[in-house]
N, C-alpha and C. Protein backbone atom coordinates (compact mmCIF):
# COMPACT_ATOMS: atom_id res chain seq x y z
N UNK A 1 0.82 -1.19 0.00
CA UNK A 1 0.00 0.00 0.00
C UNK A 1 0.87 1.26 0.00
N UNK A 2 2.12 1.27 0.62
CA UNK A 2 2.69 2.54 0.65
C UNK A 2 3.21 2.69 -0.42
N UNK A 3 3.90 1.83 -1.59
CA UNK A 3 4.21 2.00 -3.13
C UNK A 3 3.00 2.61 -3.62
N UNK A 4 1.90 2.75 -3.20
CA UNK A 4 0.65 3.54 -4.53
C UNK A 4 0.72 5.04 -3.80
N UNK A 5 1.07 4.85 -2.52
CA UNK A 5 0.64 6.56 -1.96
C UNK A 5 1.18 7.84 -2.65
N UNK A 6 2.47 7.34 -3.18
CA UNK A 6 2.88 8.59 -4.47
C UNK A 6 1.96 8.59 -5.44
N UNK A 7 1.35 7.44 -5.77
CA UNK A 7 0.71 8.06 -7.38
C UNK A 7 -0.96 8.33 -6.92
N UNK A 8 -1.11 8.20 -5.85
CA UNK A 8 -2.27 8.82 -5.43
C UNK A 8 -1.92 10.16 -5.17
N UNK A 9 -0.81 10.66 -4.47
CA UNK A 9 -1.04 12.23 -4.20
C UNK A 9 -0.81 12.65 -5.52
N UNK A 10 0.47 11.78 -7.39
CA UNK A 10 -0.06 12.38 -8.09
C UNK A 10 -1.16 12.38 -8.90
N UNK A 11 -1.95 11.56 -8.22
CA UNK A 11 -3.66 11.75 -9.25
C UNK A 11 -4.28 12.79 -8.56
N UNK A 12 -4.29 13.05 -7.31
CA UNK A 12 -4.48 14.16 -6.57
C UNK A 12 -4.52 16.11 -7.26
N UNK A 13 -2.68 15.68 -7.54
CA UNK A 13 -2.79 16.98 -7.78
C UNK A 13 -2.70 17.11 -9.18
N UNK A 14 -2.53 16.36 -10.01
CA UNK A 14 -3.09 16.64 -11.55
C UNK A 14 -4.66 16.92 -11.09
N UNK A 15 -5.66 15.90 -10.63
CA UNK A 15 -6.99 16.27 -10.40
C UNK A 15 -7.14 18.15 -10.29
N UNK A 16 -6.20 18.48 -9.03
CA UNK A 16 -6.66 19.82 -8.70
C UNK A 16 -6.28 20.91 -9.70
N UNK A 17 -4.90 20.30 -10.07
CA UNK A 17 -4.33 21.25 -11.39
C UNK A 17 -5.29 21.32 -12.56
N UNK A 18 -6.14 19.98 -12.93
CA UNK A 18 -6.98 20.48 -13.90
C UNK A 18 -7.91 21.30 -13.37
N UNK A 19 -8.32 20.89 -12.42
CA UNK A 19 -9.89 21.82 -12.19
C UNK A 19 -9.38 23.48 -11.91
N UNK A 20 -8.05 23.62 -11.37
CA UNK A 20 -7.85 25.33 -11.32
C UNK A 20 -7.63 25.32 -13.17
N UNK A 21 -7.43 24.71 -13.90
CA UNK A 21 -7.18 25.26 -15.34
C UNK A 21 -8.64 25.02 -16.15
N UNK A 22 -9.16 24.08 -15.93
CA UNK A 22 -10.69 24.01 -16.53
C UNK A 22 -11.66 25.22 -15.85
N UNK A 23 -11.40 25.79 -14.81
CA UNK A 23 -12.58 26.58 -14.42
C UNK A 23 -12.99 27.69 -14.72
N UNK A 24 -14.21 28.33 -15.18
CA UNK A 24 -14.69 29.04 -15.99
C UNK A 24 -13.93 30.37 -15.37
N UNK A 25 -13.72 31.25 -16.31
CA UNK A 25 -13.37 32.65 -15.78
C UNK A 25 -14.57 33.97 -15.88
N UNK A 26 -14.47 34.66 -15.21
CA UNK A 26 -15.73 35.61 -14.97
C UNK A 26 -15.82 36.05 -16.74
N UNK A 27 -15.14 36.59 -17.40
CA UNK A 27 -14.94 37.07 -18.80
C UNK A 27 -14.84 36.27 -19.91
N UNK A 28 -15.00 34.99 -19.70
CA UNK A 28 -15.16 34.03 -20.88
C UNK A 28 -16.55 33.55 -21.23
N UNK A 29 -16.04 32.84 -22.38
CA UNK A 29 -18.10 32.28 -22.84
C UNK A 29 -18.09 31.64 -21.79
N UNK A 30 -19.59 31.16 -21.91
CA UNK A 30 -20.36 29.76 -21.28
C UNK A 30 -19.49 28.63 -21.36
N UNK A 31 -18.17 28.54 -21.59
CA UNK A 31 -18.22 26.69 -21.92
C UNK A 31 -17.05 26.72 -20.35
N UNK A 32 -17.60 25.77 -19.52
CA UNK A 32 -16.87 25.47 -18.19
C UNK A 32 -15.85 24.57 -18.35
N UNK A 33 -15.24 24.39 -20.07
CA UNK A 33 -13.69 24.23 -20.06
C UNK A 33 -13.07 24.62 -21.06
N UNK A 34 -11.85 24.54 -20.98
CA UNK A 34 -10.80 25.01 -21.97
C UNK A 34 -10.49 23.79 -22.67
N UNK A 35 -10.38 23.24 -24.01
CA UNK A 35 -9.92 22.65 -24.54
C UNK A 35 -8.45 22.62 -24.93
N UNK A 36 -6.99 21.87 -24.26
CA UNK A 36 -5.77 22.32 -24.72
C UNK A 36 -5.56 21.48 -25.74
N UNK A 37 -4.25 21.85 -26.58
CA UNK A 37 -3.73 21.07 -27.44
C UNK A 37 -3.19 19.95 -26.74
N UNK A 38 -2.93 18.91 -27.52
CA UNK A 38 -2.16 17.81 -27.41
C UNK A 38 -0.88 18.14 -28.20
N UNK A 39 0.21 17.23 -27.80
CA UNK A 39 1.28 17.01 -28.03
C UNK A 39 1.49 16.37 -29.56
N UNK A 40 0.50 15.06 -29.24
CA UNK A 40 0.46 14.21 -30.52
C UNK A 40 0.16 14.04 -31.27
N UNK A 41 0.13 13.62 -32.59
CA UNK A 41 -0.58 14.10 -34.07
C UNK A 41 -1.42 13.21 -34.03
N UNK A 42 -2.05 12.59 -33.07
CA UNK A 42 -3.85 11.82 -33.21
C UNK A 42 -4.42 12.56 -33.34
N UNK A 43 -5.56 12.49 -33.85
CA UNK A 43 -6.66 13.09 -33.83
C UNK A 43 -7.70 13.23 -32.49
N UNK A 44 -8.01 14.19 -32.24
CA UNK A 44 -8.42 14.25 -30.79
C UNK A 44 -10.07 14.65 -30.76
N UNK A 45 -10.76 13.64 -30.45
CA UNK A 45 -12.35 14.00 -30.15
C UNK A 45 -12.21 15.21 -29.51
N UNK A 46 -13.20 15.90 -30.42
CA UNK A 46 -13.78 17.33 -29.72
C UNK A 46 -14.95 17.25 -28.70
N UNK A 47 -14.68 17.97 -27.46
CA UNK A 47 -15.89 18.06 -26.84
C UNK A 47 -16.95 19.14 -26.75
N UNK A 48 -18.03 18.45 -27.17
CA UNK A 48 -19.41 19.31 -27.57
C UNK A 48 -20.12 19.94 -26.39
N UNK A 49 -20.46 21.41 -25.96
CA UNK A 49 -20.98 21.42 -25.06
C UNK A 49 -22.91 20.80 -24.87
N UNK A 50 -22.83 20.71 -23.72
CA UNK A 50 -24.36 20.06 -23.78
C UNK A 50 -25.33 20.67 -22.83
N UNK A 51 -26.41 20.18 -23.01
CA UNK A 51 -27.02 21.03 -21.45
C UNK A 51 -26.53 20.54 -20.30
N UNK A 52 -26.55 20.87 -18.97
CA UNK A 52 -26.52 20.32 -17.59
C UNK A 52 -27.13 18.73 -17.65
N UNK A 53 -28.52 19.26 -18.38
CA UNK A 53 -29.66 18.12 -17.83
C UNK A 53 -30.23 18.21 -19.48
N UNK A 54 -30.02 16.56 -19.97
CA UNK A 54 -30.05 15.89 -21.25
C UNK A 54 -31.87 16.17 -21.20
N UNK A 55 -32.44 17.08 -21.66
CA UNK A 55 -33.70 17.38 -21.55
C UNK A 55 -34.62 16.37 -21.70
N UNK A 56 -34.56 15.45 -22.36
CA UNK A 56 -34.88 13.69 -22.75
C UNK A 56 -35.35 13.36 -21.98
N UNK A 57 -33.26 12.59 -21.06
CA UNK A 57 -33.67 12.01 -20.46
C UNK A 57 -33.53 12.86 -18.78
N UNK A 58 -33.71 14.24 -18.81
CA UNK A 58 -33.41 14.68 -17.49
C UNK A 58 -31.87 13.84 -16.59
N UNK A 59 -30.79 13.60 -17.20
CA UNK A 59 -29.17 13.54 -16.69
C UNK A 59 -28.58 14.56 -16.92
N UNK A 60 -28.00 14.94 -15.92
CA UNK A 60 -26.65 15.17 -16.08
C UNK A 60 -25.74 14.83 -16.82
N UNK A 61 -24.88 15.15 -17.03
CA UNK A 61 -24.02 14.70 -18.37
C UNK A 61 -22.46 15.20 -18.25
N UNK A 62 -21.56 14.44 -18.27
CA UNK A 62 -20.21 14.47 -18.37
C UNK A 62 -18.84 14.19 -19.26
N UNK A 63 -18.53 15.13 -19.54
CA UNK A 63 -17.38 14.63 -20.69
C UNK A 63 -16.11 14.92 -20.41
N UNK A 64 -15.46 13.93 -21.25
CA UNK A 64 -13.52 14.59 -20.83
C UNK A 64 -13.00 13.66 -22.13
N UNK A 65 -12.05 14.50 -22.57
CA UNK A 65 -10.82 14.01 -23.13
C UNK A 65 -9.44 13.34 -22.48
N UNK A 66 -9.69 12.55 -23.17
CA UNK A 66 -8.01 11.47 -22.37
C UNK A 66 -6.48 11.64 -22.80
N UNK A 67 -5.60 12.20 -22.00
CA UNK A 67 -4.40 12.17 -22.30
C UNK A 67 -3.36 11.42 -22.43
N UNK A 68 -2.61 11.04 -23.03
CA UNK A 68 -1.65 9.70 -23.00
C UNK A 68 -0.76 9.90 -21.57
N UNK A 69 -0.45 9.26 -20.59
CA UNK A 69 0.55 9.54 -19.82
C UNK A 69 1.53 8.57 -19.84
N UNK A 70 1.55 7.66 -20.97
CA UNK A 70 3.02 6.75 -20.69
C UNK A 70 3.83 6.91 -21.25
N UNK A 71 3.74 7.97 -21.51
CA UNK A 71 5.34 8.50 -21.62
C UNK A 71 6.39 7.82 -22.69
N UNK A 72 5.58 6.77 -23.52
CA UNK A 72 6.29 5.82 -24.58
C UNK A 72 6.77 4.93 -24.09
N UNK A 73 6.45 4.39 -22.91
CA UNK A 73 7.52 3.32 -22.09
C UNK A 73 6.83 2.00 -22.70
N UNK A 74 7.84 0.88 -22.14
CA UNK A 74 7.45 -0.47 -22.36
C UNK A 74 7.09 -1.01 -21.14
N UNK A 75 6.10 -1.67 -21.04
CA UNK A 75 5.80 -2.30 -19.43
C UNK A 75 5.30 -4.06 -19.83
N UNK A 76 5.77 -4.45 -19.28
CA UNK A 76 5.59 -5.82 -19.34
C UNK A 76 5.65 -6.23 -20.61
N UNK A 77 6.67 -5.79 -21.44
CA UNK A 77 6.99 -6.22 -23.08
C UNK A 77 6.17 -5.37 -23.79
N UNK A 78 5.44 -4.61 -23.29
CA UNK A 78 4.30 -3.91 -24.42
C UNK A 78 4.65 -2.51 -24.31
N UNK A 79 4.94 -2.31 -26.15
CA UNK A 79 5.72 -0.75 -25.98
C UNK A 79 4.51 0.12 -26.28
N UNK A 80 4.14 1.11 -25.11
CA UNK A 80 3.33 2.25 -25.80
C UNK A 80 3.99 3.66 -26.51
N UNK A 81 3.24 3.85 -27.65
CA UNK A 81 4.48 4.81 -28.00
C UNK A 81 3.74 6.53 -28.35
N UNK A 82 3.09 6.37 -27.03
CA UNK A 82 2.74 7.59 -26.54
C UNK A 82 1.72 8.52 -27.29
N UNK A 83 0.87 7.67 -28.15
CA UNK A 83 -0.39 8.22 -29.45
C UNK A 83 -1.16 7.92 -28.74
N UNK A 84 -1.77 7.25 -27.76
CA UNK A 84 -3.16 6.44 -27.20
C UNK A 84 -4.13 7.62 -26.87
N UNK A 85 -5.00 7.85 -26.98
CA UNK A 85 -5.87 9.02 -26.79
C UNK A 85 -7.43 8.57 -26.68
N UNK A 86 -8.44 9.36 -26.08
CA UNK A 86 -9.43 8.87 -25.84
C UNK A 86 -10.77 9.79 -25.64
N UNK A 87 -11.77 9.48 -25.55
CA UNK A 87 -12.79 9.98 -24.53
C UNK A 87 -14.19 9.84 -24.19
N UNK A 88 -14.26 10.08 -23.24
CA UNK A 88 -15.43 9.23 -21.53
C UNK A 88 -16.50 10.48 -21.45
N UNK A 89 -17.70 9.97 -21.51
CA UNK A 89 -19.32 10.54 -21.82
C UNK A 89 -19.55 9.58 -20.03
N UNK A 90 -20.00 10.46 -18.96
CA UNK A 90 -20.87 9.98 -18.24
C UNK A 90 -21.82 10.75 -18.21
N UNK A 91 -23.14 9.89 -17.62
CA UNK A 91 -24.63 10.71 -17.32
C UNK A 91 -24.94 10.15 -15.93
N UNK A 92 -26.00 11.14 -15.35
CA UNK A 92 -26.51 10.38 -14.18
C UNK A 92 -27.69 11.28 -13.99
N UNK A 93 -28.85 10.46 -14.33
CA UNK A 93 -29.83 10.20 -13.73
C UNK A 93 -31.10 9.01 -13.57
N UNK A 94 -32.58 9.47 -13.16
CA UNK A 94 -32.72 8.57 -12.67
C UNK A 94 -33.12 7.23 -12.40
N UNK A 95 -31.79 7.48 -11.04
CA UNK A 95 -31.49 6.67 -10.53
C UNK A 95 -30.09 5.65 -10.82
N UNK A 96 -29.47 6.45 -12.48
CA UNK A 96 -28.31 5.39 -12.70
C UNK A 96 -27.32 6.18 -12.71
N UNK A 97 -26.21 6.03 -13.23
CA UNK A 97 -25.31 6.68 -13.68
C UNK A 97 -24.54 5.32 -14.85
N UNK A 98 -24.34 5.67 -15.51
CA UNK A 98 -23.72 5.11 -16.49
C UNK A 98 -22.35 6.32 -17.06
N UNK A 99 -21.38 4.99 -17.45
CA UNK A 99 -20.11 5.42 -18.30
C UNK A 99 -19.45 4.93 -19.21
N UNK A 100 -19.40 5.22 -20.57
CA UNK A 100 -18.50 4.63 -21.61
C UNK A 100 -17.50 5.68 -22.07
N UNK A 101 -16.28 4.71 -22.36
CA UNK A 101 -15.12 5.40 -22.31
C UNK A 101 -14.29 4.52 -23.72
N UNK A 102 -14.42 5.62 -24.54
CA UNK A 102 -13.86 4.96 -26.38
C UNK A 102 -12.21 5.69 -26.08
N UNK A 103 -11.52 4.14 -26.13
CA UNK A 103 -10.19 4.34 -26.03
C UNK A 103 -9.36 3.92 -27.47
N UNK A 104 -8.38 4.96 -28.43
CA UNK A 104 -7.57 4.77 -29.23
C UNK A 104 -6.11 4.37 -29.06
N UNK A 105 -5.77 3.54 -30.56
CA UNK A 105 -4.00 3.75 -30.47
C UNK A 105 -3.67 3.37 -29.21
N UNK A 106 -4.30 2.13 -28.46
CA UNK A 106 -3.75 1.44 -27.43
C UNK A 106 -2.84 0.06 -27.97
N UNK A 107 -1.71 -0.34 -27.71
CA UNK A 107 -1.29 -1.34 -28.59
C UNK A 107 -2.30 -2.68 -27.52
N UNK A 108 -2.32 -4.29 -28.57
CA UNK A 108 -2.63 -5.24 -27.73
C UNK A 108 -1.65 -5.09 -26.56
N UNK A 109 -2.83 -5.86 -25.62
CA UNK A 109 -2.07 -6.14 -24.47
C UNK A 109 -1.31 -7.14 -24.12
N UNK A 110 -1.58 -8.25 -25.13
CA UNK A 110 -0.86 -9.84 -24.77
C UNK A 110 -1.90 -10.10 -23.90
N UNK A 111 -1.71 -11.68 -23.55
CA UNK A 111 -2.51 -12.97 -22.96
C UNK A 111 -2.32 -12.31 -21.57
N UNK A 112 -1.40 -12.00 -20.86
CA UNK A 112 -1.38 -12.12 -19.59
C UNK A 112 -1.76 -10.42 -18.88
N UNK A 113 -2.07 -9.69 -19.91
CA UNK A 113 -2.20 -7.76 -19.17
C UNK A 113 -3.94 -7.77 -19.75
N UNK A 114 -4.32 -6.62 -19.30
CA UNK A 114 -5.37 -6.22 -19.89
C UNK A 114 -5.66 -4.24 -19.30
N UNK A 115 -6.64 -3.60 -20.14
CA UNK A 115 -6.86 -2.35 -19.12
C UNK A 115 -7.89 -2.68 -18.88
N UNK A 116 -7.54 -1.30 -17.68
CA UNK A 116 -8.52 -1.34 -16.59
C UNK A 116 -9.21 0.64 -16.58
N UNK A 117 -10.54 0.23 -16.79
CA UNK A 117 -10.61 1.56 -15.94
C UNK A 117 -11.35 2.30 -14.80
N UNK A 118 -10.66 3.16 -14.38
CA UNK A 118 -11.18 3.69 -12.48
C UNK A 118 -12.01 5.52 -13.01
N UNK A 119 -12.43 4.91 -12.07
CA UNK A 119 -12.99 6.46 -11.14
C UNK A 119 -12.64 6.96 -10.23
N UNK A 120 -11.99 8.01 -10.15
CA UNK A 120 -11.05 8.58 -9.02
C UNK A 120 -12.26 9.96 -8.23
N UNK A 121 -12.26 9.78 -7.05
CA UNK A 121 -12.91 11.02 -6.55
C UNK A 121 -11.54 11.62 -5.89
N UNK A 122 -11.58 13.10 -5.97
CA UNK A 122 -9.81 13.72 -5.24
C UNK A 122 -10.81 13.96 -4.14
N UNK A 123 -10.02 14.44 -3.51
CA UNK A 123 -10.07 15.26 -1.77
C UNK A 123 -9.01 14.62 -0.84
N UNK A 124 -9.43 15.26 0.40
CA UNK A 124 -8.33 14.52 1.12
C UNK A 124 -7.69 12.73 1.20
N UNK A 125 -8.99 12.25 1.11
CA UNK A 125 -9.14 11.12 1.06
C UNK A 125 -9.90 10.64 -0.27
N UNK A 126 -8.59 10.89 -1.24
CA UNK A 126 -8.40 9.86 -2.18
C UNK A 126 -9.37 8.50 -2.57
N UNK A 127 -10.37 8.52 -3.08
CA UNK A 127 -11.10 7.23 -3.11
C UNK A 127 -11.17 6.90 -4.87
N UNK A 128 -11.42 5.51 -5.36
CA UNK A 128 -11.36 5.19 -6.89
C UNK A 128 -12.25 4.01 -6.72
N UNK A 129 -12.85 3.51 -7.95
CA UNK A 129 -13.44 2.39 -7.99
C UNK A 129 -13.22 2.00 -9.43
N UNK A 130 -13.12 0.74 -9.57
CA UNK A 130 -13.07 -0.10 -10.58
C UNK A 130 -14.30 0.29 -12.02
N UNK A 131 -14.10 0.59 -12.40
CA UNK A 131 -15.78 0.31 -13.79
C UNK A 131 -15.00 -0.88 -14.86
N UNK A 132 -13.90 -1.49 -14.53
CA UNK A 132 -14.03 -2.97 -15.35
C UNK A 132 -13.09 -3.02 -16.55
N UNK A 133 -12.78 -3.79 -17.13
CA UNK A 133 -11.88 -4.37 -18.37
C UNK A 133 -12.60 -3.40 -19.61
N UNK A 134 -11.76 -2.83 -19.97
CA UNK A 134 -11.96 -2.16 -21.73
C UNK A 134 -12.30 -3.52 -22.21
N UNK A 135 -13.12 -3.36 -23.01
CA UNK A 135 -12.92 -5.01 -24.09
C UNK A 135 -12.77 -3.95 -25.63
N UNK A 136 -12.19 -4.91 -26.59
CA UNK A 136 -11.57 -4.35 -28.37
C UNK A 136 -12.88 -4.81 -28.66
N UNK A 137 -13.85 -3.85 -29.48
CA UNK A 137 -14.41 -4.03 -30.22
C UNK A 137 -13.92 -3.98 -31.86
N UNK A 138 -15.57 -4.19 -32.57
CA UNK A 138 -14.85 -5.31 -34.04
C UNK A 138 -13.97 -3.83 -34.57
N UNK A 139 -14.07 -2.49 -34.17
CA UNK A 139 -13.53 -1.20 -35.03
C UNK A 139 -12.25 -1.35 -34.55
N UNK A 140 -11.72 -2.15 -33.73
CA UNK A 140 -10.01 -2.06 -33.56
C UNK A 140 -10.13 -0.53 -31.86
N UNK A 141 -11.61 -0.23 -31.55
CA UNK A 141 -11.52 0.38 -30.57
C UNK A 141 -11.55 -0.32 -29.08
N UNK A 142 -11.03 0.46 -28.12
CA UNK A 142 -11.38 -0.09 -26.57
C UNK A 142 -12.26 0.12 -26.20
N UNK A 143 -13.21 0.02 -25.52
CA UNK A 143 -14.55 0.74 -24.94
C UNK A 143 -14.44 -0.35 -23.63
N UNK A 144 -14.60 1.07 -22.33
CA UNK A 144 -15.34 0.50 -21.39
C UNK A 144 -16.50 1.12 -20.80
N UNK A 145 -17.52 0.11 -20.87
CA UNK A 145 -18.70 0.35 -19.96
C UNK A 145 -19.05 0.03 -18.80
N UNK A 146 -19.31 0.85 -18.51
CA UNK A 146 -20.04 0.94 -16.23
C UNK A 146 -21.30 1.74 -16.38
N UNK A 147 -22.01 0.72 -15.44
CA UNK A 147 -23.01 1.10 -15.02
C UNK A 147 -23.45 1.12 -13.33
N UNK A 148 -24.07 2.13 -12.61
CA UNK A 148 -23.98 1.43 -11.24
C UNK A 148 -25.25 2.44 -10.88
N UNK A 149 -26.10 2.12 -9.80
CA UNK A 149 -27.42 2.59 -9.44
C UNK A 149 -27.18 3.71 -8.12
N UNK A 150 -25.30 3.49 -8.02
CA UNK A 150 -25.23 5.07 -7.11
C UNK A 150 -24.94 5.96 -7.93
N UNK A 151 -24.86 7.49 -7.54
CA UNK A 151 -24.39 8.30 -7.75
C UNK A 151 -22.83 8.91 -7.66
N UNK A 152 -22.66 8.63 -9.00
CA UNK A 152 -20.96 8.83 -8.63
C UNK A 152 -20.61 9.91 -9.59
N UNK A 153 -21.18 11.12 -9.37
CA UNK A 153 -20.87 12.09 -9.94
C UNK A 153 -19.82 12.88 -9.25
N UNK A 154 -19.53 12.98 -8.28
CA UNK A 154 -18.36 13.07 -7.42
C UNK A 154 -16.62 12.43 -8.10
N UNK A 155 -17.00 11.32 -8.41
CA UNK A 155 -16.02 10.91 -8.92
C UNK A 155 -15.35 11.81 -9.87
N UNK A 156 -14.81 13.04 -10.59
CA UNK A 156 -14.28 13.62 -11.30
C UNK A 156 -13.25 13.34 -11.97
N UNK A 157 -12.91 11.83 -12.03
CA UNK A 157 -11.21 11.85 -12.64
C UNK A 157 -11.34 10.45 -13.41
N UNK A 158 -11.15 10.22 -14.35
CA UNK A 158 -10.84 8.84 -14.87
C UNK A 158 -9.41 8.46 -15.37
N UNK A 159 -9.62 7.26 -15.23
CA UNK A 159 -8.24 6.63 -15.11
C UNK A 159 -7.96 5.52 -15.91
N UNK A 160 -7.43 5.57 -17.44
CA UNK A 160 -7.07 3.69 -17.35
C UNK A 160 -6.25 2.92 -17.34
N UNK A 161 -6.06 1.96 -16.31
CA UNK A 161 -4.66 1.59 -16.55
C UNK A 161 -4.28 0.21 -17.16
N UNK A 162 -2.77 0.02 -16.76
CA UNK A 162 -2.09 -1.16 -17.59
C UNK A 162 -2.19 -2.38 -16.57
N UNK A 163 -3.19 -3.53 -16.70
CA UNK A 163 -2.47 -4.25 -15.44
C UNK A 163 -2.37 -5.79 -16.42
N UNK A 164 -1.72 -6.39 -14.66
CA UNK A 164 -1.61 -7.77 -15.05
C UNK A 164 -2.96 -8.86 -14.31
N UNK A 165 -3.19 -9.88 -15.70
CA UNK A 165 -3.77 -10.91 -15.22
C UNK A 165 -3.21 -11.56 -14.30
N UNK A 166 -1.78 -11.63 -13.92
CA UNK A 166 -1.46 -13.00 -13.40
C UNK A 166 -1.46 -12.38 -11.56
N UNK A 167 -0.92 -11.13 -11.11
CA UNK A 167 -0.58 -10.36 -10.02
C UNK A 167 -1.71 -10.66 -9.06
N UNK A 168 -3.15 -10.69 -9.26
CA UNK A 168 -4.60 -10.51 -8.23
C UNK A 168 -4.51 -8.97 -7.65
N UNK A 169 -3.58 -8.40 -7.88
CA UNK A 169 -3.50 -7.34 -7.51
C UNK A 169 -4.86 -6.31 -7.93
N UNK A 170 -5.73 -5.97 -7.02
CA UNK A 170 -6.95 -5.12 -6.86
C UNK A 170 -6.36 -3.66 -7.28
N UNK A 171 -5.10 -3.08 -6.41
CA UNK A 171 -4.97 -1.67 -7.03
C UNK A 171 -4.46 -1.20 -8.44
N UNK A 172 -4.75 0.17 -8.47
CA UNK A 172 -4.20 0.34 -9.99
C UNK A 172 -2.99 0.26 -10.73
N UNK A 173 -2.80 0.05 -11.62
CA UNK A 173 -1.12 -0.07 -11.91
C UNK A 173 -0.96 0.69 -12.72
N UNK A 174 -0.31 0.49 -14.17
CA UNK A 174 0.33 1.90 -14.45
C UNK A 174 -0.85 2.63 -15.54
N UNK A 175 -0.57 3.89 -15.25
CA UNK A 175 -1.43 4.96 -15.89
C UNK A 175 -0.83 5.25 -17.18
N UNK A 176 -2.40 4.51 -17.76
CA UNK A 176 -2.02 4.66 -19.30
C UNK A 176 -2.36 6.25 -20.35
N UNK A 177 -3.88 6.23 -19.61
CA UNK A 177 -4.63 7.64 -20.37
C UNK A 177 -4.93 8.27 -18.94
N UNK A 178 -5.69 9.35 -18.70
CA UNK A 178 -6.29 10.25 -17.74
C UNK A 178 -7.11 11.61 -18.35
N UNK A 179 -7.89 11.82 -17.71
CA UNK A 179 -8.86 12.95 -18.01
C UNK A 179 -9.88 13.22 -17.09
N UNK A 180 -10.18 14.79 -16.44
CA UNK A 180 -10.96 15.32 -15.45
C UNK A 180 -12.57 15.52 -16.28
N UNK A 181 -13.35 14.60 -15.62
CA UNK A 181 -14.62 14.33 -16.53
C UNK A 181 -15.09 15.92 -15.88
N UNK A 182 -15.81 16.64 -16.83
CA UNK A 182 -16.11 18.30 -16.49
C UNK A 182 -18.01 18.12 -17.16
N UNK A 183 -18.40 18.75 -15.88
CA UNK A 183 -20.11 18.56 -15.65
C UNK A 183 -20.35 19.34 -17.51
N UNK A 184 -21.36 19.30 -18.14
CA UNK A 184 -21.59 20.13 -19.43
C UNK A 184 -22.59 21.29 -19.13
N UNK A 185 -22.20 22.22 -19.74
CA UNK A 185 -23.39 23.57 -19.95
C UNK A 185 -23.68 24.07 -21.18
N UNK A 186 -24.70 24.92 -21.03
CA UNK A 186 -24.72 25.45 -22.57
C UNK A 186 -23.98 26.82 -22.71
């Protein structure tokens, strides 16, 4: 447990660093984020603003763009070479919250790794939960879906990482993409 406490205080303060850089300024439009450039020549889903509340279906609604954070490394034989890019639509209402998260330019993982992706809530006390294995659909994309009947709009941070089948290891391992899911307005 004390090997993760560094990369919790840094999911921590990337968390806070985005939200002081996403937050609306008194003199700007309506949109409660800033879209930055990327580094990498992927192509990067644009995010659309939306209402608060999907008039439909009365949700809330959440979006974020995913950043590569591995840095091009190789981890367990599998080289990422730092293109992987992504992005995560949650809603919540009622009574559900649901999340799918379309992940690119991830290489296979091999027989024995797979990703994973979390929900990070920041504050003092650091909390994350599992939403489950990306599975490759037939487009050569990742997608993971969660669904859960609490409210985890709190959660603000997504996470996906690199792990191993063989470890049993429950916590997260290495951080592949990241992005601060930001509530939508018009």
């Amino acid at each position: 447990m004390k090997n993760y406490i560094p990369i919790f205080i840094l999911v921590l303060v990337l968390a806070l660093v985005t939200l002081v850089i996403l937050r609306p300024h008194k003199n700007s439009s309506n949109n409660l984020y800033d879209i930055k450039e990327t580094t990498n020549n992927s192509p990067q889903p644009t995010l659309t603003p939306a209402n608060t509340f999907d008039s439909y279906n009365n949700k809330k609604v959440f979006k974020s763009n995913l950043d590569d954070v591995s840095e091009g490394r190789t981890y367990r034989y599998v080289k990422f070479d730092g293109t992987a890019y992504g992005d995560v639509t949650s809603t919540y209402g009622n009574g559900t919250y649901s999340l799918t998260a379309n992940l690119y330019n991830l290489p296979e993982p091999g027989a024995e790794n797979f990703y994973e992706g979390w929900l990070v809530k920041p504050g003092e006390d650091v909390t994350y939960i599992s939403t489950g294995s990306a599975k490759l659909n037939q487009d050569g994309v990742y997608v993971n879906n969660f669904d859960s009947v609490e409210d985890l709009t709190k959660y603000t941070f997504y996470v996906l990482t690199f792990e191993s089948s063989l470890d049993n290891n429950p916590e997260p391992d290495r951080h592949i993409l990241e992005g601060t899911l930001v509530l939508q307005k018009n």
